[in-house]
PDB file of N, CA and C in Angstrom:
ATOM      1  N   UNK A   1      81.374 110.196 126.803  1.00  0.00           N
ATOM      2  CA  UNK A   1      82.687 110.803 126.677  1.00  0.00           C
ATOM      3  C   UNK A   1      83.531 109.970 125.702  1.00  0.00           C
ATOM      4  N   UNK A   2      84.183 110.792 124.748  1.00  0.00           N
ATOM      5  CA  UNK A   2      84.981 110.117 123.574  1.00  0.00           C
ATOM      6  C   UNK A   2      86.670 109.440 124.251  1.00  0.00           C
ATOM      7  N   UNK A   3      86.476 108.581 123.775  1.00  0.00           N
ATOM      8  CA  UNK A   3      88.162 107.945 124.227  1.00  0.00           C
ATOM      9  C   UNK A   3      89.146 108.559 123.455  1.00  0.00           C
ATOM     10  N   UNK A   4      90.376 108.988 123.692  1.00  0.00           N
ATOM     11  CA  UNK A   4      91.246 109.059 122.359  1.00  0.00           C
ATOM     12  C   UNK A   4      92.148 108.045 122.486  1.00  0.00           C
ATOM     13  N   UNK A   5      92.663 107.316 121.082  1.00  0.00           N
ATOM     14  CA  UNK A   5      93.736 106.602 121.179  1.00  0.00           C
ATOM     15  C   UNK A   5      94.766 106.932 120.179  1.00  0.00           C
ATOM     16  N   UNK A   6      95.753 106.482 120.234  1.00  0.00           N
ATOM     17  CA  UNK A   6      97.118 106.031 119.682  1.00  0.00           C
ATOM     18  C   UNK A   6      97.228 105.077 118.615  1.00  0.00           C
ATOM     19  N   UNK A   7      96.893 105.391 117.520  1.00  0.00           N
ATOM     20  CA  UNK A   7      96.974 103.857 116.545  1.00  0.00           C
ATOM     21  C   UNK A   7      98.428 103.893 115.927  1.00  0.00           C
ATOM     22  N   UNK A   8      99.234 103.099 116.038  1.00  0.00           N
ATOM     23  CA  UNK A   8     100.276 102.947 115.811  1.00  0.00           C
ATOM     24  C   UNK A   8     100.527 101.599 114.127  1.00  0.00           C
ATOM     25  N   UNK A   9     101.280 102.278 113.530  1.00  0.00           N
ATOM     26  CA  UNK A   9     101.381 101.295 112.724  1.00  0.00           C
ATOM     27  C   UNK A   9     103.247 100.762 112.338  1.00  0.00           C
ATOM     28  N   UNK A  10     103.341  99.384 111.912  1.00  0.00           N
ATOM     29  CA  UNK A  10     104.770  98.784 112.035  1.00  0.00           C
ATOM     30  C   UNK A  10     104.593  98.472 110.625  1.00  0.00           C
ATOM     31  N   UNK A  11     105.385  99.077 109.579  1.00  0.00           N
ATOM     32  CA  UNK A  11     105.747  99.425 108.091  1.00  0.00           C
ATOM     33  C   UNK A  11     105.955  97.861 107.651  1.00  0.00           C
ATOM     34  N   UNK A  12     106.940  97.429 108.276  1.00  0.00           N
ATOM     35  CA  UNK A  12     108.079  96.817 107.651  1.00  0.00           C
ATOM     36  C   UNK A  12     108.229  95.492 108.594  1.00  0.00           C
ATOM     37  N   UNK A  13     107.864  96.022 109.661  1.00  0.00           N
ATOM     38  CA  UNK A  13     108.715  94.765 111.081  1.00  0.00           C
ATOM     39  C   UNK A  13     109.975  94.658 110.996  1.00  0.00           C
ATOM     40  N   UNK A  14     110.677  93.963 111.822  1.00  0.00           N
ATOM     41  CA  UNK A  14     112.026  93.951 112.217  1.00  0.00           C
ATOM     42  C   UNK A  14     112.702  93.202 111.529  1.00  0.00           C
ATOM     43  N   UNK A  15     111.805  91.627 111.159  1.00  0.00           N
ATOM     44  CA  UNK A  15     112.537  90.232 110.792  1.00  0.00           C
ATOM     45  C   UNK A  15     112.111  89.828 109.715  1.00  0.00           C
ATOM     46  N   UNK A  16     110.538  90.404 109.262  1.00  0.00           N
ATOM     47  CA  UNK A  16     109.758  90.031 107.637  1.00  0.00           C
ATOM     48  C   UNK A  16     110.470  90.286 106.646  1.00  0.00           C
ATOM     49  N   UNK A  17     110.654  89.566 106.036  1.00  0.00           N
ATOM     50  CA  UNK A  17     111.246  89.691 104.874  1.00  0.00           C
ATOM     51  C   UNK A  17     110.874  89.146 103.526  1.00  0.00           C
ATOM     52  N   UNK A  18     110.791  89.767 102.446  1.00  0.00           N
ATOM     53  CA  UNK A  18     110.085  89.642 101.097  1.00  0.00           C
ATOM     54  C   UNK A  18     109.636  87.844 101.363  1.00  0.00           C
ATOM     55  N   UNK A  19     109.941  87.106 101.095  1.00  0.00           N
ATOM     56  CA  UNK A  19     109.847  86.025 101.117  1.00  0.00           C
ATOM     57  C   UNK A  19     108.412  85.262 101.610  1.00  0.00           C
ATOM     58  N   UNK A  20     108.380  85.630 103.598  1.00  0.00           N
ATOM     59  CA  UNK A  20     107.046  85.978 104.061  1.00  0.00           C
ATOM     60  C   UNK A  20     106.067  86.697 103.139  1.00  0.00           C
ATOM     61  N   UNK A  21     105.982  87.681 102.829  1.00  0.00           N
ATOM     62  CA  UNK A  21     105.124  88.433 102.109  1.00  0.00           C
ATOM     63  C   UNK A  21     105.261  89.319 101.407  1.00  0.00           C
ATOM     64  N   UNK A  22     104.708  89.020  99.484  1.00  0.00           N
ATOM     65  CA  UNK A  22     105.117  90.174  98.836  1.00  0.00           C
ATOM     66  C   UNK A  22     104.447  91.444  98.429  1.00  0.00           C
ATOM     67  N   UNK A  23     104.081  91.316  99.708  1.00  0.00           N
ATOM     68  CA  UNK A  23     103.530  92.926 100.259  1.00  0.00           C
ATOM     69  C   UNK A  23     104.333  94.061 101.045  1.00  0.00           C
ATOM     70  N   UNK A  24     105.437  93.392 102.159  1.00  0.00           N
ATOM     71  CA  UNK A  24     106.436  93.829 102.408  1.00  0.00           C
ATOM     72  C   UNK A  24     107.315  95.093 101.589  1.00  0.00           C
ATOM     73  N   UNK A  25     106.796  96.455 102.446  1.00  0.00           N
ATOM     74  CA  UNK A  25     107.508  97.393 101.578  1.00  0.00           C
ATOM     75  C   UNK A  25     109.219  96.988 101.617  1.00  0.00           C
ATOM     76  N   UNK A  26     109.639  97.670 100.451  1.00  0.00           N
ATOM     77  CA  UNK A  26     111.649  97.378 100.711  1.00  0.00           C
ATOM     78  C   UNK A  26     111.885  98.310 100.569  1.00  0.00           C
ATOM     79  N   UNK A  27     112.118  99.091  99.355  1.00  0.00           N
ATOM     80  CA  UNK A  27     112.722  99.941  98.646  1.00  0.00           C
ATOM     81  C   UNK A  27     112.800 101.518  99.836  1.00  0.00           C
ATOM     82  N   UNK A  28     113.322 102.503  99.409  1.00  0.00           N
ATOM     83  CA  UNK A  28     112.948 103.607 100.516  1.00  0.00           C
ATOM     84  C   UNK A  28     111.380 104.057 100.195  1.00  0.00           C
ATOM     85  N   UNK A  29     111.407 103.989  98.873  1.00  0.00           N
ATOM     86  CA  UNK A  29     110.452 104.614  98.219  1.00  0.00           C
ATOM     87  C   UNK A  29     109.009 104.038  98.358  1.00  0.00           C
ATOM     88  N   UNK A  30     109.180 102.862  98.374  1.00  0.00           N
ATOM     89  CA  UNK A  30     107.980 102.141  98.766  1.00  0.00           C
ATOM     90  C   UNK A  30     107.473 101.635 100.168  1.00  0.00           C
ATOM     91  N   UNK A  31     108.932 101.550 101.083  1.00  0.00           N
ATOM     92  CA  UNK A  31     108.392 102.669 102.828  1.00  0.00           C
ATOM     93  C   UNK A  31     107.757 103.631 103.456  1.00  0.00           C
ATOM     94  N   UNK A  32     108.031 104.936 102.369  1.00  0.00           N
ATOM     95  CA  UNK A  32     108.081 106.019 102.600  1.00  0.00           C
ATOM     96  C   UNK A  32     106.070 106.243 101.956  1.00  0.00           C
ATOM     97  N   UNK A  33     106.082 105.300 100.513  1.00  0.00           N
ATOM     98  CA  UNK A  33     104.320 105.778 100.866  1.00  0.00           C
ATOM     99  C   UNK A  33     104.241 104.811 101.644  1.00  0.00           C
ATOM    100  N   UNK A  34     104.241 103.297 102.037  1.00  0.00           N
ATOM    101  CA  UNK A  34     103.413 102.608 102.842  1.00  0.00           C
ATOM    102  C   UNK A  34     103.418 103.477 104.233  1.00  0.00           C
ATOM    103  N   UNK A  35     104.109 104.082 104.804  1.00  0.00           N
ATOM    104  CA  UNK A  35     104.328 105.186 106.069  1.00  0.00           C
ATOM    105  C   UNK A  35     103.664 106.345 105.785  1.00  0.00           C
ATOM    106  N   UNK A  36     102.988 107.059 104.685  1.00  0.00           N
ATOM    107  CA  UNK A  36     102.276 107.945 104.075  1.00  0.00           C
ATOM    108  C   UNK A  36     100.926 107.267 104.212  1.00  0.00           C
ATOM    109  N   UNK A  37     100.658 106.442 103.349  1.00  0.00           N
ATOM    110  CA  UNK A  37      99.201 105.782 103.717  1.00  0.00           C
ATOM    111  C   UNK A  37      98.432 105.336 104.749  1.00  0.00           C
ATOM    112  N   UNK A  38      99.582 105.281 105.600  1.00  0.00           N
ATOM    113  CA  UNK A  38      99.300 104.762 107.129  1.00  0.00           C
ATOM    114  C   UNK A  38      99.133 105.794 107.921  1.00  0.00           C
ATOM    115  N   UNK A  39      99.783 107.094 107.747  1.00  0.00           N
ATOM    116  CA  UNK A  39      99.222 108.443 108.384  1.00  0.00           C
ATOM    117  C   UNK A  39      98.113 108.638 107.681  1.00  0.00           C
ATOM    118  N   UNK A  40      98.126 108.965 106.851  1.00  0.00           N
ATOM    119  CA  UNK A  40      96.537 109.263 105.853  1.00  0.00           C
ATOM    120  C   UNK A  40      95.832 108.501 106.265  1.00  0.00           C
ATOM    121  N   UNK A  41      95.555 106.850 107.030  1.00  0.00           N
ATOM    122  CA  UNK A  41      94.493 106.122 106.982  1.00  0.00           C
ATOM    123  C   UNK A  41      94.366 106.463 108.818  1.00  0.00           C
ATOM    124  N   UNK A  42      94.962 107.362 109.701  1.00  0.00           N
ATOM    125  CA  UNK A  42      94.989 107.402 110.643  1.00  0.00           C
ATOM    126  C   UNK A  42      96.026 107.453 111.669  1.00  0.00           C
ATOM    127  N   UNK A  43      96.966 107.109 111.309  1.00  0.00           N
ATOM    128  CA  UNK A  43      98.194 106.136 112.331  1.00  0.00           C
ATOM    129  C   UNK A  43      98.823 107.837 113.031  1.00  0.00           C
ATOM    130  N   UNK A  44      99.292 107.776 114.067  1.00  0.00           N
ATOM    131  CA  UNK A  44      99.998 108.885 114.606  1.00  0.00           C
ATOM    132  C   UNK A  44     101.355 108.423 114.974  1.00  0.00           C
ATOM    133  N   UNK A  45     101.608 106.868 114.871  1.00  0.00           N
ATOM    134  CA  UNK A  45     102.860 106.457 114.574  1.00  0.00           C
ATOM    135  C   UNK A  45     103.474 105.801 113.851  1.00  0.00           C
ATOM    136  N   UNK A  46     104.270 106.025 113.043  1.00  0.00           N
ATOM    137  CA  UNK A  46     104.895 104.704 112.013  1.00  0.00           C
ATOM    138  C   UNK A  46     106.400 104.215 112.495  1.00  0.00           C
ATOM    139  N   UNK A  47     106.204 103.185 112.585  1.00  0.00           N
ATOM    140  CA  UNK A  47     107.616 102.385 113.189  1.00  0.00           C
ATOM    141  C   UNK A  47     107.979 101.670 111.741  1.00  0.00           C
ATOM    142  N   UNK A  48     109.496 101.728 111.245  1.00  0.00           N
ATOM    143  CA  UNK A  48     109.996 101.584 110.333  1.00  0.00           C
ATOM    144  C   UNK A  48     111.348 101.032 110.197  1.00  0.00           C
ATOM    145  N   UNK A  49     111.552 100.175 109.278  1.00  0.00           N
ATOM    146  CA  UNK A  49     113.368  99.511 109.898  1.00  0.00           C
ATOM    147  C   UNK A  49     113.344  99.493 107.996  1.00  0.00           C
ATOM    148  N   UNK A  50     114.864 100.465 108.325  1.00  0.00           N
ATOM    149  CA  UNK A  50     115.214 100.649 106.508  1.00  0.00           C
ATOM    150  C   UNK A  50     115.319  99.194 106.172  1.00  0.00           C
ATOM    151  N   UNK A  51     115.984  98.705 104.265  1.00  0.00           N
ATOM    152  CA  UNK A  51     116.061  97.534 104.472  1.00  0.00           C
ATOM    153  C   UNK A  51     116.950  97.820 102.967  1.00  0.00           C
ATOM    154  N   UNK A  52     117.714  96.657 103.108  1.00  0.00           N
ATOM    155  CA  UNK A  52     118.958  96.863 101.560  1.00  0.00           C
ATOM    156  C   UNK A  52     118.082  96.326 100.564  1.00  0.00           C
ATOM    157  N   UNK A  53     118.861  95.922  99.089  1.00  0.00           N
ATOM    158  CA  UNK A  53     117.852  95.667  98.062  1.00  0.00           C
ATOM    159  C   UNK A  53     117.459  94.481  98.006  1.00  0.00           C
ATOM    160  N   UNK A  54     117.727  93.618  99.430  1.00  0.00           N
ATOM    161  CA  UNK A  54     117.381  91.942  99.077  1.00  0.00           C
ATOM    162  C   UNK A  54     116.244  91.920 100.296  1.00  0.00           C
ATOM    163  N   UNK A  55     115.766  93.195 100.927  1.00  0.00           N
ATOM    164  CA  UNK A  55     114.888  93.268 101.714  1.00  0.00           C
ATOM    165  C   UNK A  55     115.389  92.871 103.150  1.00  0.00           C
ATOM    166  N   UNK A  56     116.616  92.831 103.434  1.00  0.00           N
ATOM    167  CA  UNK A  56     117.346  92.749 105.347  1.00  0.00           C
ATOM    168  C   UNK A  56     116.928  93.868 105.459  1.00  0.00           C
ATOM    169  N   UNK A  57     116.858  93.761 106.775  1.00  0.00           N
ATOM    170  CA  UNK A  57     117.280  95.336 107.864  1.00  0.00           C
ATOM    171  C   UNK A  57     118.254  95.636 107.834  1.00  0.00           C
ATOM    172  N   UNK A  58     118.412  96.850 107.501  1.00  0.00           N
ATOM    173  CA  UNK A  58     119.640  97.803 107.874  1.00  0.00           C
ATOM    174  C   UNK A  58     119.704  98.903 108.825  1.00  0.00           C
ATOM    175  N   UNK A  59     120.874  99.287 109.141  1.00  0.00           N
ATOM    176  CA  UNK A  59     119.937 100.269 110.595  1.00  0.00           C
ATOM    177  C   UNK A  59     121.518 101.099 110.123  1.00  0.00           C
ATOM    178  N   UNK A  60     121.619 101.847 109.506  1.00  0.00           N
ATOM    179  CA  UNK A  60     122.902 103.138 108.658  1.00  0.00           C
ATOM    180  C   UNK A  60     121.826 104.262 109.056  1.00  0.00           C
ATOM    181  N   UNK A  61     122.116 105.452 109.254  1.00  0.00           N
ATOM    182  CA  UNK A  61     121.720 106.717 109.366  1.00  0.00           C
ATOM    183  C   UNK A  61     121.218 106.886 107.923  1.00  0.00           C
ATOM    184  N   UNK A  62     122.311 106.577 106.749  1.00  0.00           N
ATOM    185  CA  UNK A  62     121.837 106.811 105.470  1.00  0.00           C
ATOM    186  C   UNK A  62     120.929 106.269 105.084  1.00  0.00           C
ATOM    187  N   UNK A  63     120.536 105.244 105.530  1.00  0.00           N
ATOM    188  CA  UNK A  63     119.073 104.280 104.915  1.00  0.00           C
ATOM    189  C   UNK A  63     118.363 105.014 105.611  1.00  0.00           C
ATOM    190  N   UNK A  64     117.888 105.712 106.761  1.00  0.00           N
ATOM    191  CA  UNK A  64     116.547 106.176 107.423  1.00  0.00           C
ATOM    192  C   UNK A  64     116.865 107.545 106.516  1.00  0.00           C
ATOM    193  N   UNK A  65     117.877 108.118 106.240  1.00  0.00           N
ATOM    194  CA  UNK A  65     117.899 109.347 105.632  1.00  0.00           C
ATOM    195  C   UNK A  65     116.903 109.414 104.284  1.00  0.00           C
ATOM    196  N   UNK A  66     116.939 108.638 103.355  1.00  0.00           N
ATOM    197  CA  UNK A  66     116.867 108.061 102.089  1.00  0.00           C
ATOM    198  C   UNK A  66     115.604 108.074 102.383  1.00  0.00           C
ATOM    199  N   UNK A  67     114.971 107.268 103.303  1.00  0.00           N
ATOM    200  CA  UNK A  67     112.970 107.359 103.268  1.00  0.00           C
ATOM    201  C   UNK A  67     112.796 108.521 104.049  1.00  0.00           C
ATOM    202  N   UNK A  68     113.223 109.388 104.720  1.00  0.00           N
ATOM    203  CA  UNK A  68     112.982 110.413 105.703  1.00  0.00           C
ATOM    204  C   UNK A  68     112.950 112.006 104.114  1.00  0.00           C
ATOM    205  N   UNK A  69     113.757 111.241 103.157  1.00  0.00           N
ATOM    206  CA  UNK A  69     113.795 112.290 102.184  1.00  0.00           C
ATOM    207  C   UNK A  69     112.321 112.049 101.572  1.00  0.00           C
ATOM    208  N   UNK A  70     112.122 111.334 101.572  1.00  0.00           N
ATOM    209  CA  UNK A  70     110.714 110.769 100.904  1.00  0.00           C
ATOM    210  C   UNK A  70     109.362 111.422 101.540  1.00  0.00           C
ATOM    211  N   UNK A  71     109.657 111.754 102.889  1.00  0.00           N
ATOM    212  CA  UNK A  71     107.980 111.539 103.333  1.00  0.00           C
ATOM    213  C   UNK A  71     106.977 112.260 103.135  1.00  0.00           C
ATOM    214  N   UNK A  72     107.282 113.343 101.710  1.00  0.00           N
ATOM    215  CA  UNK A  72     105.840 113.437 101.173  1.00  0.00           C
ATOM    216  C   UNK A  72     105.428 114.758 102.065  1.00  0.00           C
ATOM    217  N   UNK A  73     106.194 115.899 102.074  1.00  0.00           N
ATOM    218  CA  UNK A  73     106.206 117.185 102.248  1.00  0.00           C
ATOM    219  C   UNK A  73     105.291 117.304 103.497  1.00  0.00           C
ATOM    220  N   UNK A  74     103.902 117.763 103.810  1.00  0.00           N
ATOM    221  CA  UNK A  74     103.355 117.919 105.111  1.00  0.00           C
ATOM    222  C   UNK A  74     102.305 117.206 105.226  1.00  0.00           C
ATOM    223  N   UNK A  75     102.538 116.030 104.883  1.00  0.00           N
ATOM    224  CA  UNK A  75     101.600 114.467 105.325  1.00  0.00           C
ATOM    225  C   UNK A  75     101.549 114.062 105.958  1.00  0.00           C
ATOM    226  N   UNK A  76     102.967 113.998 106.583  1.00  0.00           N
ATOM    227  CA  UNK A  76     103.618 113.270 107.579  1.00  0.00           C
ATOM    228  C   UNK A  76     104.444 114.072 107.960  1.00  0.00           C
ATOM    229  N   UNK A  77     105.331 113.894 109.632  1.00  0.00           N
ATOM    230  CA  UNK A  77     106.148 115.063 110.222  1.00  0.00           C
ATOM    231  C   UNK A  77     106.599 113.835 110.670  1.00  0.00           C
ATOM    232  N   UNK A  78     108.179 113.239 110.583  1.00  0.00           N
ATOM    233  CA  UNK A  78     108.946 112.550 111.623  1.00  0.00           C
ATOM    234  C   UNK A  78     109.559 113.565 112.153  1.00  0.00           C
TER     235      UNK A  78
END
């Protein structure tokens, strides 16, 4: 009997910031595919924390708006 699971993936993290690693998506745009690639490679969740242009967290309606405009028509469904 097949198991099903939940693979969940975390974009961005809460506290990483460019510095840690410059792999770290920032931009909306470069959230919005790393959250695309991560459904495409499987994920049924993407956890995501917008971030300004020096790579903080921001948590504005307008910053999740901005990558939510992004996500790449029916790839992904938030």
């Amino acid at each position: 009997m097949a198991q099903k699971i939940i693979i969940t993936c975390a974009i961005t993290g809460a506290i990483h910031t460019p510095s840690m690693s410059p792999y770290l998506p920032v931009t909306p745009q470069q959230i919005a595919e790393a959250a695309i690639a991560a459904a495409e490679a499987g994920a049924a969740i993407v956890h995501l924390h917008a971030r300004d242009p020096e790579g903080l967290e921001v948590a504005t309606p307008a910053d999740a708006r901005e990558i939510l405009a992004l996500k790449g028509g029916d790839k992904v469904a938030f």
